[in-house]
C-alpha atoms as a PDB file:
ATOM      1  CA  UNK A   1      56.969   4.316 -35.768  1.00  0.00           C
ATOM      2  CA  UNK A   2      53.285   4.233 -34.475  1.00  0.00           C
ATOM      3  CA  UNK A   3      52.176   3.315 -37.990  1.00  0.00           C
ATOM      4  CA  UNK A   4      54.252   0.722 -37.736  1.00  0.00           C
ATOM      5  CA  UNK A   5      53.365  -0.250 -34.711  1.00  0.00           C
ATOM      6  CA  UNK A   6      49.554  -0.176 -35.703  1.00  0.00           C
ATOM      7  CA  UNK A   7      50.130  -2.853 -38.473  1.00  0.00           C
ATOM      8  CA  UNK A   8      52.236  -5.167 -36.503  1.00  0.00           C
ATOM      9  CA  UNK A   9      49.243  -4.954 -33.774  1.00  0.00           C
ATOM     10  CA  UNK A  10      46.847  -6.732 -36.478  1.00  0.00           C
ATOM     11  CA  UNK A  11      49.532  -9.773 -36.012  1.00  0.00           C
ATOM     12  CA  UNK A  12      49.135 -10.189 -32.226  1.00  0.00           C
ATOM     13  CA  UNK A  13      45.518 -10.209 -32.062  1.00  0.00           C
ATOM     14  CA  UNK A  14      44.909 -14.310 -32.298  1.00  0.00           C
ATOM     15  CA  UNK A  15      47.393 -14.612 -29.452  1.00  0.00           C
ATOM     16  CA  UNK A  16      45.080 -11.958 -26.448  1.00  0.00           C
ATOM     17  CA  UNK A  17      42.579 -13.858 -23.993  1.00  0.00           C
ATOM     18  CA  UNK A  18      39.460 -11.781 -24.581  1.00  0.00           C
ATOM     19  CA  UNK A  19      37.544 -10.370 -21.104  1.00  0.00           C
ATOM     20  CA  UNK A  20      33.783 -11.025 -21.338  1.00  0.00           C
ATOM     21  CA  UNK A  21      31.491  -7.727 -20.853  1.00  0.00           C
ATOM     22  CA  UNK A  22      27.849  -8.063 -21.396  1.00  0.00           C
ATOM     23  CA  UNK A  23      25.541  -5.021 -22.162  1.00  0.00           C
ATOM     24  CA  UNK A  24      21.978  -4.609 -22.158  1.00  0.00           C
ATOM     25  CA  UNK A  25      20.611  -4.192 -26.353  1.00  0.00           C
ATOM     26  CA  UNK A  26      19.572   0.099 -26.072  1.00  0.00           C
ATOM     27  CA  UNK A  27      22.386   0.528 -23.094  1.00  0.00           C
ATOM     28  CA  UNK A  28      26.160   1.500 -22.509  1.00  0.00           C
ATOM     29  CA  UNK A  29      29.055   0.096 -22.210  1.00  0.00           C
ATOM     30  CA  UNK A  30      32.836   0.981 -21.051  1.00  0.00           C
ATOM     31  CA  UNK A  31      35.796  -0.872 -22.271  1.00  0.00           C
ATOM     32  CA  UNK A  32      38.352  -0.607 -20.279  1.00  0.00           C
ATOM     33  CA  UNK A  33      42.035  -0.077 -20.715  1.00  0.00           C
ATOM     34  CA  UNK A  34      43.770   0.340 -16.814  1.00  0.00           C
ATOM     35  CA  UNK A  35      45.990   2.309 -18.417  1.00  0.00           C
ATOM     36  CA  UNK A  36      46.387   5.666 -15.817  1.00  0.00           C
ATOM     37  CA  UNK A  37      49.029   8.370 -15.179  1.00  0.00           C
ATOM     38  CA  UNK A  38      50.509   7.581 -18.771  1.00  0.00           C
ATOM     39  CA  UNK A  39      51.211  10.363 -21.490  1.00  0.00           C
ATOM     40  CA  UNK A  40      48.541   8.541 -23.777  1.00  0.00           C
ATOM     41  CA  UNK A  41      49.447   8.884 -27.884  1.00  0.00           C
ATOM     42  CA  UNK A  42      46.827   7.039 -29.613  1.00  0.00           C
ATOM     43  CA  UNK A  43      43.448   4.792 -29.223  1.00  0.00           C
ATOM     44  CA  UNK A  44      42.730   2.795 -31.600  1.00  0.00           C
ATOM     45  CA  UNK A  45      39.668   0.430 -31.589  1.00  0.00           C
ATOM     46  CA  UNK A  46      38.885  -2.344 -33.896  1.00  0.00           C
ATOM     47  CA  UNK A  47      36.992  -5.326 -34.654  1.00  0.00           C
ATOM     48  CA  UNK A  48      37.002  -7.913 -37.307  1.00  0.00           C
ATOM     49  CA  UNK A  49      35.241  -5.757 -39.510  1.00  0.00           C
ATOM     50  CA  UNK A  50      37.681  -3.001 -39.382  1.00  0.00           C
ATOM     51  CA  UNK A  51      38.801   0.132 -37.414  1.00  0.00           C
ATOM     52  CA  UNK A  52      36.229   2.002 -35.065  1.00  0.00           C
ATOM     53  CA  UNK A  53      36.308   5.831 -34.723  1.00  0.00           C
ATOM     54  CA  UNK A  54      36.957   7.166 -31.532  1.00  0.00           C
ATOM     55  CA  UNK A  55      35.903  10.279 -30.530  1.00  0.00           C
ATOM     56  CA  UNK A  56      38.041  11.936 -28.025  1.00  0.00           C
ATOM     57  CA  UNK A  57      35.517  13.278 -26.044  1.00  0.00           C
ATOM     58  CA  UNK A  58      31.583  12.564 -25.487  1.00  0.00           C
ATOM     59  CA  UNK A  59      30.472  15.478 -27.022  1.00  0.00           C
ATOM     60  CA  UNK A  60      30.828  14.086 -30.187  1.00  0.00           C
ATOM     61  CA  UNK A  61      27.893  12.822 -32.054  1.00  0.00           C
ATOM     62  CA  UNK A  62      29.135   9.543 -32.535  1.00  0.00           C
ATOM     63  CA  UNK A  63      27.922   6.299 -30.212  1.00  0.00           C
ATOM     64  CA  UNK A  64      31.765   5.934 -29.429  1.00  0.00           C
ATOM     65  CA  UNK A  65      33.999   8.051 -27.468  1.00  0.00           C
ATOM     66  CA  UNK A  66      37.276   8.082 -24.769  1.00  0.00           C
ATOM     67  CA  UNK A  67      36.569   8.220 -20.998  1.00  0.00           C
ATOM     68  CA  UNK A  68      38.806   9.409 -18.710  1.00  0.00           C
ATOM     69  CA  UNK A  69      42.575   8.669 -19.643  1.00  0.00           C
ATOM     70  CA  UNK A  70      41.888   5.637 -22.211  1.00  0.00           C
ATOM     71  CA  UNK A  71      38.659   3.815 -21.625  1.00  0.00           C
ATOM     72  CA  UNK A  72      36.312   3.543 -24.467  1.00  0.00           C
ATOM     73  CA  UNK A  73      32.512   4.094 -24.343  1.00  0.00           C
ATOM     74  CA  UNK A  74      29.316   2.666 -26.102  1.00  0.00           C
ATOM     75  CA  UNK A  75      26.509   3.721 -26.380  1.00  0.00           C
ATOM     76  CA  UNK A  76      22.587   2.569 -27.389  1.00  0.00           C
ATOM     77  CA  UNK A  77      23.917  -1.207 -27.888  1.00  0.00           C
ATOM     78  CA  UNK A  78      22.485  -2.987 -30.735  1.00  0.00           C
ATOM     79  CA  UNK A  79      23.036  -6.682 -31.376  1.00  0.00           C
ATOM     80  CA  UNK A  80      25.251  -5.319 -34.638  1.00  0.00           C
ATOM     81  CA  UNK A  81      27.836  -4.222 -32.273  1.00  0.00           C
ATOM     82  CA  UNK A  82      28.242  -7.803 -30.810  1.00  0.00           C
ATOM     83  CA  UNK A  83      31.476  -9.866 -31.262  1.00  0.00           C
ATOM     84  CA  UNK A  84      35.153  -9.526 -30.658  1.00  0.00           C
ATOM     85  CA  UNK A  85      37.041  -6.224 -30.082  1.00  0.00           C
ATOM     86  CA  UNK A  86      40.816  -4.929 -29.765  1.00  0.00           C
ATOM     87  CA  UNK A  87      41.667  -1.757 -27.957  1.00  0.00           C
ATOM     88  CA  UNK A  88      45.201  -0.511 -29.018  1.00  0.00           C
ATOM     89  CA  UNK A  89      46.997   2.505 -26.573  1.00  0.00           C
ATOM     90  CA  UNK A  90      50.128   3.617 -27.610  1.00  0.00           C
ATOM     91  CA  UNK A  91      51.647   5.557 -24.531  1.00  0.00           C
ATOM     92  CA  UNK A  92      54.958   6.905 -23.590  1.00  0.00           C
ATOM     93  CA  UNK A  93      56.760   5.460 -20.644  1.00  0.00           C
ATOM     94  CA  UNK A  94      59.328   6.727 -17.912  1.00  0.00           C
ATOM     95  CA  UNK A  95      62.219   6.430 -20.460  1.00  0.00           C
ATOM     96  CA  UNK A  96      59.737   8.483 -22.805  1.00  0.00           C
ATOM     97  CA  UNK A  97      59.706   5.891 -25.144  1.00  0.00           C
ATOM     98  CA  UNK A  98      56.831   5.161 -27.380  1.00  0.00           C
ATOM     99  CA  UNK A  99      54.840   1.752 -25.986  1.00  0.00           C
ATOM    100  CA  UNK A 100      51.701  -0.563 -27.079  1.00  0.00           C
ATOM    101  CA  UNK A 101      49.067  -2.308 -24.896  1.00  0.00           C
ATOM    102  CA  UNK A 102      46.903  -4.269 -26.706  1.00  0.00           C
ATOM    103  CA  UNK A 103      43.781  -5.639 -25.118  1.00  0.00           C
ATOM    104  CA  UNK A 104      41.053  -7.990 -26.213  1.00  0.00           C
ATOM    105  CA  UNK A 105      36.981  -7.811 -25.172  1.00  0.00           C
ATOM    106  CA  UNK A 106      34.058 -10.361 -26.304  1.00  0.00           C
ATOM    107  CA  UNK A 107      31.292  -8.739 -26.536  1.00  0.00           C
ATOM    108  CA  UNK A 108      27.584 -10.077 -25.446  1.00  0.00           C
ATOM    109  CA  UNK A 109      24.349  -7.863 -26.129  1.00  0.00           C
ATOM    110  CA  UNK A 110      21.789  -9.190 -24.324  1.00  0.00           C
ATOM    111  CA  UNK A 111      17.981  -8.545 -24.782  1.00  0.00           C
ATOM    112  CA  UNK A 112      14.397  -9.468 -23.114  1.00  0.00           C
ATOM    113  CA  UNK A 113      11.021  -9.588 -25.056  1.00  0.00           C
ATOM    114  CA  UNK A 114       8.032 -10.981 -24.226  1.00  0.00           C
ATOM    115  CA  UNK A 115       5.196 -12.325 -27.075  1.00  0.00           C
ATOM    116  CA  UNK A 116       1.809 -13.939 -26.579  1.00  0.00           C
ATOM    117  CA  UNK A 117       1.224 -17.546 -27.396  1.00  0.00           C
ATOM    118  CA  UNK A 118       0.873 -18.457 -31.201  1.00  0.00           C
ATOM    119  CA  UNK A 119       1.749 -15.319 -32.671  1.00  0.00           C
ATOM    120  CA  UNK A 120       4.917 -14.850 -34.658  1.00  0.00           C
ATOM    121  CA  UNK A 121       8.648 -14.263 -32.780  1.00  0.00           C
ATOM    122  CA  UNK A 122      11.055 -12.274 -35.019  1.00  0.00           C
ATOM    123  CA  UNK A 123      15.086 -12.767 -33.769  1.00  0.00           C
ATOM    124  CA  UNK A 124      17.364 -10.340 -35.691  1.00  0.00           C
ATOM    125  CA  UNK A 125      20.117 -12.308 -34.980  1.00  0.00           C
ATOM    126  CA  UNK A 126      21.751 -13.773 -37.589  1.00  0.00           C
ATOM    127  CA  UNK A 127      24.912 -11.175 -37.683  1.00  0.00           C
ATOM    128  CA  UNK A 128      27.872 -12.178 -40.301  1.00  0.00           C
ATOM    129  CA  UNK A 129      29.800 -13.701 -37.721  1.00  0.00           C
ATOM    130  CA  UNK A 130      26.854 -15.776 -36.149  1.00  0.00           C
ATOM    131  CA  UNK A 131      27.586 -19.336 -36.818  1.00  0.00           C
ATOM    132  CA  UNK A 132      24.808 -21.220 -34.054  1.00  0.00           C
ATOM    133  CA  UNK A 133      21.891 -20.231 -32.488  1.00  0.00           C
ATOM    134  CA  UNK A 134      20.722 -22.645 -29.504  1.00  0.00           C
ATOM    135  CA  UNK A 135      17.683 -22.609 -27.380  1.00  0.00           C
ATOM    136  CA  UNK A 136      17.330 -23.492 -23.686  1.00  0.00           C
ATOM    137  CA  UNK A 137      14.161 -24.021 -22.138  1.00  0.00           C
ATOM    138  CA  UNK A 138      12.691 -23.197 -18.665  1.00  0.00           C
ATOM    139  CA  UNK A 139      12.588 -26.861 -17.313  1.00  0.00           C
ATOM    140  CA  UNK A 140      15.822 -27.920 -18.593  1.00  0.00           C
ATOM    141  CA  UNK A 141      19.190 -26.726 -18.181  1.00  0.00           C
ATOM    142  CA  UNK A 142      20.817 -28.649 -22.170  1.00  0.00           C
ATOM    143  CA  UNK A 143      20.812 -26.493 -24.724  1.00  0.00           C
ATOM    144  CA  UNK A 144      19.323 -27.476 -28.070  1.00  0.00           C
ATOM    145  CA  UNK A 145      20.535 -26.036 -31.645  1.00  0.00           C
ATOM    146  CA  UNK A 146      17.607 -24.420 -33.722  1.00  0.00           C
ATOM    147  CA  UNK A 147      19.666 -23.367 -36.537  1.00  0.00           C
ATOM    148  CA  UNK A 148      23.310 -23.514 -38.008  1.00  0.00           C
ATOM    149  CA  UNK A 149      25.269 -21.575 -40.973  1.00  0.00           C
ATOM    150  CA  UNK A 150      26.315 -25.585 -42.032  1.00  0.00           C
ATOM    151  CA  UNK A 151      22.722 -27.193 -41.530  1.00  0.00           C
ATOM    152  CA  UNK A 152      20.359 -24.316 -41.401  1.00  0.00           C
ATOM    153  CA  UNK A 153      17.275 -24.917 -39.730  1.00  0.00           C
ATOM    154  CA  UNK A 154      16.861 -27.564 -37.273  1.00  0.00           C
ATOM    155  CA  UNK A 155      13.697 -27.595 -35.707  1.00  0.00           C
ATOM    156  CA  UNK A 156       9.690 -26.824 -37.030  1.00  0.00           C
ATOM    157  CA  UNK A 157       8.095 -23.609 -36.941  1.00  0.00           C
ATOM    158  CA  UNK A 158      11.172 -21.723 -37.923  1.00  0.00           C
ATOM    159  CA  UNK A 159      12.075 -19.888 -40.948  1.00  0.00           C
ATOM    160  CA  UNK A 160      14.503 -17.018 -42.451  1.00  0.00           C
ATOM    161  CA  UNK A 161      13.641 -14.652 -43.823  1.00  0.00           C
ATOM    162  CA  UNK A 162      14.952 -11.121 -44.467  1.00  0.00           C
ATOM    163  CA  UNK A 163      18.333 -12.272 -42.837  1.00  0.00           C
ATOM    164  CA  UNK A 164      16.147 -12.559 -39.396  1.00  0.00           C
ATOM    165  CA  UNK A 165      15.200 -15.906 -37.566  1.00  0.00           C
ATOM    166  CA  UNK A 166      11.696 -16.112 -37.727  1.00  0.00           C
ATOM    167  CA  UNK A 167       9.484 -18.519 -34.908  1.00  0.00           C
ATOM    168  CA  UNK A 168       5.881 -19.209 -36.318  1.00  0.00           C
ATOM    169  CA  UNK A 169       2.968 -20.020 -33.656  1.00  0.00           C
ATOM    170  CA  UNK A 170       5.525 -19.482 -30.863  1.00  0.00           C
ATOM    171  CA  UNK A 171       5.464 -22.080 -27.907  1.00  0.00           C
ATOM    172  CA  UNK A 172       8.986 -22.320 -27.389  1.00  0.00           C
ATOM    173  CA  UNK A 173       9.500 -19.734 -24.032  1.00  0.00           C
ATOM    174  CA  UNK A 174      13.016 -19.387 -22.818  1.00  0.00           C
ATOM    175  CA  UNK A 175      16.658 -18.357 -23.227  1.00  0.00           C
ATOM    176  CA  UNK A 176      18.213 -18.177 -26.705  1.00  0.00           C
ATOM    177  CA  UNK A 177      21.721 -17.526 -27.583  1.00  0.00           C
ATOM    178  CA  UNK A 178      23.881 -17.130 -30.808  1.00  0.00           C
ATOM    179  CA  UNK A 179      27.257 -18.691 -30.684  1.00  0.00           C
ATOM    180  CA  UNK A 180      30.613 -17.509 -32.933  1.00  0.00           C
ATOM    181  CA  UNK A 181      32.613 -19.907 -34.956  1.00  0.00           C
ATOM    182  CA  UNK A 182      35.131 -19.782 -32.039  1.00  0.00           C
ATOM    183  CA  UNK A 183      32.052 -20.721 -29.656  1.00  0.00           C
ATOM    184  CA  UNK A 184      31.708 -17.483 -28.124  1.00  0.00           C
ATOM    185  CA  UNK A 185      28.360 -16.330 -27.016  1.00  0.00           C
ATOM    186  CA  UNK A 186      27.759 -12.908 -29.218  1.00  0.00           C
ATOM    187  CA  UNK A 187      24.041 -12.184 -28.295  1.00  0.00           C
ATOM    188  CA  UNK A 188      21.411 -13.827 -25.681  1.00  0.00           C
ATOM    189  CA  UNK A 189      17.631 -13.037 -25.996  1.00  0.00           C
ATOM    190  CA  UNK A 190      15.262 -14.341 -22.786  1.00  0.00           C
ATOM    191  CA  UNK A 191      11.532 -14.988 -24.612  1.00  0.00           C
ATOM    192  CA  UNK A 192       8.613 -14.616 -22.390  1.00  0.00           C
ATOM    193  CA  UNK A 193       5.630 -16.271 -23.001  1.00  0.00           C
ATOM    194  CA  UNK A 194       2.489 -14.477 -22.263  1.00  0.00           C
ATOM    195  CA  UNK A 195      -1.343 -14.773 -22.539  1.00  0.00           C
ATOM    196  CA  UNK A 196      -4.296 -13.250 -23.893  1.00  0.00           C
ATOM    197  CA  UNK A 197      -5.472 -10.579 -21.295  1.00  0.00           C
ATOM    198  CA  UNK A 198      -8.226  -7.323 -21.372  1.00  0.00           C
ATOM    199  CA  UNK A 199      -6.287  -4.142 -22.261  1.00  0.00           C
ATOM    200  CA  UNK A 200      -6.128  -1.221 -19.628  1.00  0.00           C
ATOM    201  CA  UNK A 201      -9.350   0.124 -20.399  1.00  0.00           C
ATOM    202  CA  UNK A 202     -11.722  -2.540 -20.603  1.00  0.00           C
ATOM    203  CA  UNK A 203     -10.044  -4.069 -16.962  1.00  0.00           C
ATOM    204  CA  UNK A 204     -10.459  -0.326 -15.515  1.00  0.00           C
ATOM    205  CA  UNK A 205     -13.895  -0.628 -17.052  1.00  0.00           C
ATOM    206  CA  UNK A 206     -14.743  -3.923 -15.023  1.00  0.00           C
ATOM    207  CA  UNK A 207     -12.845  -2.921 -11.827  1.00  0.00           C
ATOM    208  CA  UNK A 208     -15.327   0.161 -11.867  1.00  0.00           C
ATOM    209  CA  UNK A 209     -18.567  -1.669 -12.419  1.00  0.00           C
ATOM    210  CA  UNK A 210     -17.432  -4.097  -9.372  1.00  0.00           C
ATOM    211  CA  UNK A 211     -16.611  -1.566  -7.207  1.00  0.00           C
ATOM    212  CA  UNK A 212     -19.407   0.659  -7.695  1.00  0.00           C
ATOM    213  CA  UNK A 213     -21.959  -2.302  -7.632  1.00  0.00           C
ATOM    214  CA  UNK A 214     -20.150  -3.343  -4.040  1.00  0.00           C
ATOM    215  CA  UNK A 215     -20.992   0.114  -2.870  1.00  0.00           C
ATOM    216  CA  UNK A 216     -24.889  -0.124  -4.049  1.00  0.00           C
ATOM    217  CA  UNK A 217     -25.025  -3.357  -2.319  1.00  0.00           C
ATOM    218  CA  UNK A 218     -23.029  -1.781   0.888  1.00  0.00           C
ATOM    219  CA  UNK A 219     -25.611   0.779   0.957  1.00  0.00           C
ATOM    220  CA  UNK A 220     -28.503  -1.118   0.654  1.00  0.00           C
ATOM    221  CA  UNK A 221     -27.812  -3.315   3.482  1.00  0.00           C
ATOM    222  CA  UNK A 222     -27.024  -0.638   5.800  1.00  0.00           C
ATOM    223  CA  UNK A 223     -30.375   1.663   5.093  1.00  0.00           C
ATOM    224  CA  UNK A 224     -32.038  -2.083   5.849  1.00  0.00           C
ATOM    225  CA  UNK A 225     -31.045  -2.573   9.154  1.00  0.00           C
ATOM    226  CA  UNK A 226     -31.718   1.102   9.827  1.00  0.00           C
ATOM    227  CA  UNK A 227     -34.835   0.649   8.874  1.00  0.00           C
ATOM    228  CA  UNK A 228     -35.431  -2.582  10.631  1.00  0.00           C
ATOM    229  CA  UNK A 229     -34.055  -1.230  13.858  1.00  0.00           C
ATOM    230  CA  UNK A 230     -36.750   1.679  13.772  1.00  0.00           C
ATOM    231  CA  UNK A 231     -39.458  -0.670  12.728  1.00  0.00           C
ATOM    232  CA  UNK A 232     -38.854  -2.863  16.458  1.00  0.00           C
ATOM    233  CA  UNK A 233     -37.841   0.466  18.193  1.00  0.00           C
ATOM    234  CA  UNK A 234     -41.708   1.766  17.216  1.00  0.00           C
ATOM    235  CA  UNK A 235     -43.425  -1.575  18.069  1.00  0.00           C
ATOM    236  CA  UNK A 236     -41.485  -2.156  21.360  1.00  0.00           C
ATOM    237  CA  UNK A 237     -43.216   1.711  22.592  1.00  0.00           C
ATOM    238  CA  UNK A 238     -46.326   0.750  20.939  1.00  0.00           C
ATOM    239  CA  UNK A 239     -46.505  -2.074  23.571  1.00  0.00           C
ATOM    240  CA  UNK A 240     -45.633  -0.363  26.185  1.00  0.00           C
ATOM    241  CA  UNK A 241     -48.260   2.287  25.871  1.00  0.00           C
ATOM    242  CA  UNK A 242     -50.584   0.058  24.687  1.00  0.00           C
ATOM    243  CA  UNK A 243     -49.922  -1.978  28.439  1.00  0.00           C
ATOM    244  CA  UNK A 244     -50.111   1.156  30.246  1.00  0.00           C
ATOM    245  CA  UNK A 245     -53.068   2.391  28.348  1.00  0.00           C
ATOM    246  CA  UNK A 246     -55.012  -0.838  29.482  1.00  0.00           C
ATOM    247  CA  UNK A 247     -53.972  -0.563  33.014  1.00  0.00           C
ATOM    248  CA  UNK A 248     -55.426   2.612  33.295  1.00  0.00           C
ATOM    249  CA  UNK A 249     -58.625   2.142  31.612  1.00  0.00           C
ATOM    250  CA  UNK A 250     -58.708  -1.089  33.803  1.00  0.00           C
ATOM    251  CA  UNK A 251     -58.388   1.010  37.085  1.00  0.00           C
ATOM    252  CA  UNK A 252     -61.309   3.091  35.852  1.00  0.00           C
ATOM    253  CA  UNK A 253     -63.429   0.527  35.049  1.00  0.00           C
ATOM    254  CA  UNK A 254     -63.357  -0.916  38.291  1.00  0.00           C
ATOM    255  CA  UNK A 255     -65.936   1.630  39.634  1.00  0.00           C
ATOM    256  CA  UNK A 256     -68.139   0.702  37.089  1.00  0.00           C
ATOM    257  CA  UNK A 257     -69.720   2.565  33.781  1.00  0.00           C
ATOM    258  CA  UNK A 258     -72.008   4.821  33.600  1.00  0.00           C
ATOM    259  CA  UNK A 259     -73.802   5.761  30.168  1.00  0.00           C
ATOM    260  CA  UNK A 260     -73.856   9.290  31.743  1.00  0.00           C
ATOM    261  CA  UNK A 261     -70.220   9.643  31.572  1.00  0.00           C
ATOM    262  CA  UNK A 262     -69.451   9.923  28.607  1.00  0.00           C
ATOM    263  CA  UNK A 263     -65.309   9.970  28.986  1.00  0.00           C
ATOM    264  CA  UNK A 264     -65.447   6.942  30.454  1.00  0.00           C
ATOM    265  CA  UNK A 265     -67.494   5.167  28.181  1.00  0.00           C
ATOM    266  CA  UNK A 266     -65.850   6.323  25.285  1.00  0.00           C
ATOM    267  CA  UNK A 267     -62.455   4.649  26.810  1.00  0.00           C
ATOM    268  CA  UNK A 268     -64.631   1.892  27.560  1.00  0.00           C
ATOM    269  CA  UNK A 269     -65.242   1.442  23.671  1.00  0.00           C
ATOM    270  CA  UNK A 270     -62.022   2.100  22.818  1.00  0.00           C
ATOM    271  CA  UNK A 271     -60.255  -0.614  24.396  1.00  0.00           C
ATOM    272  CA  UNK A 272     -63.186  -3.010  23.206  1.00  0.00           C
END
């Protein structure tokens, strides 16, 4: 009966809405199946290119395994694993009879990279069931096709090669996204542009230099007004002595000189 039950599932696939989920390309994911306090039978996960192995706990070496009571998780996203997927959970109700819920996930891997102006940008997404890839820019909110399984390429600058979408001399910054045949959005990449700039080193390099010749100059200035401030400091005492040293030869002098004293006509000279 559950065999049975498996094959008729591939016939009620076209007719499930899908749920959008959205992981991060390198993260997880959880699909899941709100499917609790049931006596569950069987998972079974597949997409359109066949059945996914499930491991039944996370233990397993495998990048997909059950959570909890039915909920199915995936892990280190690539943008492979992109696209449409139908999780199958055969439980037994109340009555303890044997029943299906079927449910239905689109799946978007999305991805950030960031390249310098004019060099090459390398898009891995072409996947079997890519049928458009569109670009939106920063300024504008349309989105413009760049390549098409029907037309192929669609603007300059871009190639294929090696099954990858290849952007020569890249200008083009912005969001771009590869669309199913059913116009569902499988993968989005945000592109970065970025400039030439000094590496680590060399900008540790010339931070150093500035800050260290900041410091000579810091120095410098300081040990001159130091200097400065003794220099006026000296000449303002000098004055003053030199004020009080002429007062007092003054006071002598006003008794007159006499070549027989000899102190006071050596002061005499002195202040001549």
């Amino acid at each position: 009966m559950i065999y049975l039950l498996l094959l008729l599932g591939f016939v009620t696939y076209s007719g499930t809405t899908a749920t959008p989920v959205t992981g991060e390309k390198g993260g997880n994911i959880t699909l899941t199946c709100e499917t609790e306090d049931r006596e569950i039978s069987v998972i079974s996960l597949d997409s359109r290119s066949g059945n996914i192995p499930v491991c039944p706990t996370e233990d397993c070496s495998g990048r997909v395994y059950k959570q909890r009571n039915c909920d199915v998780f995936i892990k280190d996203l690539s943008f492979s694993d992109a696209g449409k997927y139908f999780l199958r959970v055969y439980y037994y109700n109340d009555q303890a009879e044997l029943e299906r819920q079927i449910r239905t996930y689109q799946l978007c891997v999305h991805d950030e990279v960031s390249v310098k102006t004019g060099e090459e940008l390398k898009l891995d997404v072409l996947l079997s069931n890519a049928d458009k890839v569109q670009h939106q820019s920063r300024r504008n909110t349309e989105w413009t096709e760049v390549w098409s399984r029907t037309d192929g390429v669609q603007r300059e600058r871009i190639t294929i090669r090696d099954g990858n979408l290849i952007i020569n001399e890249f200008t083009d910054a912005g969001t771009y996204r590869v669309l199913d045949p059913e116009g569902n959005t499988l993968i989005t990449v945000i592109v970065r542009e970025t400039k030439e700039k000094l590496d680590d080193t060399d900008k540790d390099k010339t931070d150093g230099t500035k800050y260290r010749t900041v410091g000579y100059w810091s120095l410098a200035a300081a040990l001159t007004v130091v200097l400065l401030a003794l220099i006026l400091t000296a000449v303002t005492l000098l004055k003053r002595w030199h004020r009080g040293y002429l007062k007092g030869a003054a006071s002598k002098g006003k008794g007159g000189l006499s070549t027989e004293d000899p102190e006071a006509l050596k002061d005499h000279v002195d202040i001549c």
